[in-house]
C-alpha atoms as a PDB file:
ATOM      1  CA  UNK A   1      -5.987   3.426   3.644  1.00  0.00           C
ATOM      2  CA  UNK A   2      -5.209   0.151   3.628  1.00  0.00           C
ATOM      3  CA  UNK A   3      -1.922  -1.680   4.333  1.00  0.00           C
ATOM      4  CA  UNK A   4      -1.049  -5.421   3.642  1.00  0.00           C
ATOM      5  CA  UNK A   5       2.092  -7.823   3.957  1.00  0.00           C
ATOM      6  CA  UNK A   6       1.930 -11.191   2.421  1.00  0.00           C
ATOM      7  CA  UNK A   7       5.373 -12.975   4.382  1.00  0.00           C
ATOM      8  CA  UNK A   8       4.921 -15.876   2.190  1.00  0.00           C
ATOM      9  CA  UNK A   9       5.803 -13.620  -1.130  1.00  0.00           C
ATOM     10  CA  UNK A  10       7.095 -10.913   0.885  1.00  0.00           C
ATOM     11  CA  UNK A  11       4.859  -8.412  -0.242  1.00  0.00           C
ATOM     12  CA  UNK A  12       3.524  -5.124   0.817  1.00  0.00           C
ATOM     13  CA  UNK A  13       0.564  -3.115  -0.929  1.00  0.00           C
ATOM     14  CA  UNK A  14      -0.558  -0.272   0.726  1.00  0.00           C
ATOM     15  CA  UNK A  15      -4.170   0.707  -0.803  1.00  0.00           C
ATOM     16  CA  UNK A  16      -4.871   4.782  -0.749  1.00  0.00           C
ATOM     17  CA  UNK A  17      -8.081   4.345  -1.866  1.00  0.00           C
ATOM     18  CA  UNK A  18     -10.739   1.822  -1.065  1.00  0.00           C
ATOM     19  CA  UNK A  19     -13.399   2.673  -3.685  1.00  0.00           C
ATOM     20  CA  UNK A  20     -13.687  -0.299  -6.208  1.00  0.00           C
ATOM     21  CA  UNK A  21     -12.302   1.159  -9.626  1.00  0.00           C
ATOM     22  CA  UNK A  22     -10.592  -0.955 -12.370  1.00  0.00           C
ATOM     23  CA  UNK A  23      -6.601   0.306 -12.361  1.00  0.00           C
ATOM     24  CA  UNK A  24      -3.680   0.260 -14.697  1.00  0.00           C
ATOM     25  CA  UNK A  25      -0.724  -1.232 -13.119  1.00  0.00           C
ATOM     26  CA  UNK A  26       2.620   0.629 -13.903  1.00  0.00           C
ATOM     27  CA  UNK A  27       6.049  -0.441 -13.001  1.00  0.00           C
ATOM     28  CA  UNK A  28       8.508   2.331 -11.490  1.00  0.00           C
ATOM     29  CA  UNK A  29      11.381  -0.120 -10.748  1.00  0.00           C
ATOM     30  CA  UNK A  30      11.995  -3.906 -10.097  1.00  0.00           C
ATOM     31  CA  UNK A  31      10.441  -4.164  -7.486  1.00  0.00           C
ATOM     32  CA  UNK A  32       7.443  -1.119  -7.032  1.00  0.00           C
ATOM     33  CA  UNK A  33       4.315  -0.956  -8.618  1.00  0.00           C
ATOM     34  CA  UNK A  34       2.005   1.666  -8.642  1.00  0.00           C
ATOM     35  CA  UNK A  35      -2.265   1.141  -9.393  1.00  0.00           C
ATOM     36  CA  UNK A  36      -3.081   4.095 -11.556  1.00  0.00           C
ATOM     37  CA  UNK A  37      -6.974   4.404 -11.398  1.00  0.00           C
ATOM     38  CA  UNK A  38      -9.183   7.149 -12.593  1.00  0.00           C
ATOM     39  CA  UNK A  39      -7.923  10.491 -13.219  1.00  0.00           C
ATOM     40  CA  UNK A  40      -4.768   9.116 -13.173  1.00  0.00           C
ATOM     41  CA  UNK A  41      -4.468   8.828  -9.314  1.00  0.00           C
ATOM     42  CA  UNK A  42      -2.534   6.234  -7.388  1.00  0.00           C
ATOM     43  CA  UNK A  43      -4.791   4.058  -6.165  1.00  0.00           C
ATOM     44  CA  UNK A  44      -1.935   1.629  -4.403  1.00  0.00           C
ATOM     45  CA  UNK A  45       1.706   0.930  -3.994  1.00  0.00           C
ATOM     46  CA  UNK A  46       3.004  -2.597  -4.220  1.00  0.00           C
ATOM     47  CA  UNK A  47       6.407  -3.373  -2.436  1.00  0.00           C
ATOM     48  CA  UNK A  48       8.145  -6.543  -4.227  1.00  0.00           C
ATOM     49  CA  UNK A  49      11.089  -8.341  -2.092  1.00  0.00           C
ATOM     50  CA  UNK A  50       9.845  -5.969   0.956  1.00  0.00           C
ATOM     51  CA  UNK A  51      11.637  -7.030   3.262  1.00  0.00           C
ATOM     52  CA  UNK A  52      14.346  -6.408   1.294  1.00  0.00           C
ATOM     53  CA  UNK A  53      13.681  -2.966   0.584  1.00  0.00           C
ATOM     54  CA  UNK A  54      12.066  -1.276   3.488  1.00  0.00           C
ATOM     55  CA  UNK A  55      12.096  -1.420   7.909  1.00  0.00           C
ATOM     56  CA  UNK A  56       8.988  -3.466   8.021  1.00  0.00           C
ATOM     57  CA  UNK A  57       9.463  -4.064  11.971  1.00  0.00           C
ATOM     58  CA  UNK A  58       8.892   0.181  11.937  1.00  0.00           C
ATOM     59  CA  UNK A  59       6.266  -0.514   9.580  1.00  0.00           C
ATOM     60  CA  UNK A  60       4.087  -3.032  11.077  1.00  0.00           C
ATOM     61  CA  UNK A  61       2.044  -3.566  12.491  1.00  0.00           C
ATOM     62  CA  UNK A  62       0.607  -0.279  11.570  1.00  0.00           C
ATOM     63  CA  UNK A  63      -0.554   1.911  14.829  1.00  0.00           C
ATOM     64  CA  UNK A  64      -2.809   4.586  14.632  1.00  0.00           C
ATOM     65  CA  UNK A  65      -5.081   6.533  17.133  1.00  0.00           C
ATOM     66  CA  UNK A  66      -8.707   7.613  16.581  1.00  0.00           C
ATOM     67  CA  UNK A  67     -10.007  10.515  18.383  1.00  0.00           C
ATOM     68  CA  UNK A  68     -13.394  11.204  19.079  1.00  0.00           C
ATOM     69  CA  UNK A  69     -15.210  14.099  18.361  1.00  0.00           C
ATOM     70  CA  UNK A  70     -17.178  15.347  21.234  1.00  0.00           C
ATOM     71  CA  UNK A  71     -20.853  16.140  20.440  1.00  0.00           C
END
């Protein structure tokens, strides 16, 4: 997963999966769009006006953890 914000245009796309694939773009409302690739999955989310529309100081930057598997 992948998650980007473009201030400038104040846009965030969050990409679910990273395998190249051409997508259909379909709109859900104003200001989401969804990348429909094969099989019909959703491929990424685009935010329009994000700032707008969602807590992006909760949102980013992203945090995560890794743990390591112990061999």
């Amino acid at each position: 997963m992948n998650i980007q914000y473009n201030d400038k245009s104040d846009l965030l796309y969050i990409r679910l999966d990273e395998r190249k694939q051409q997508v259909m773009n379909r709109k859900v409302t104003d200001d989401i769009v969804l990348d429909i690739g094969k099989g019909g999955k959703i491929v990424g989310i685009e935010f329009l006006d994000a700032s707008k529309r969602l807590d992006l100081k909760r949102l980013l930057p992203v945090k995560y953890k890794l743990s390591s598997k112990a061999a």
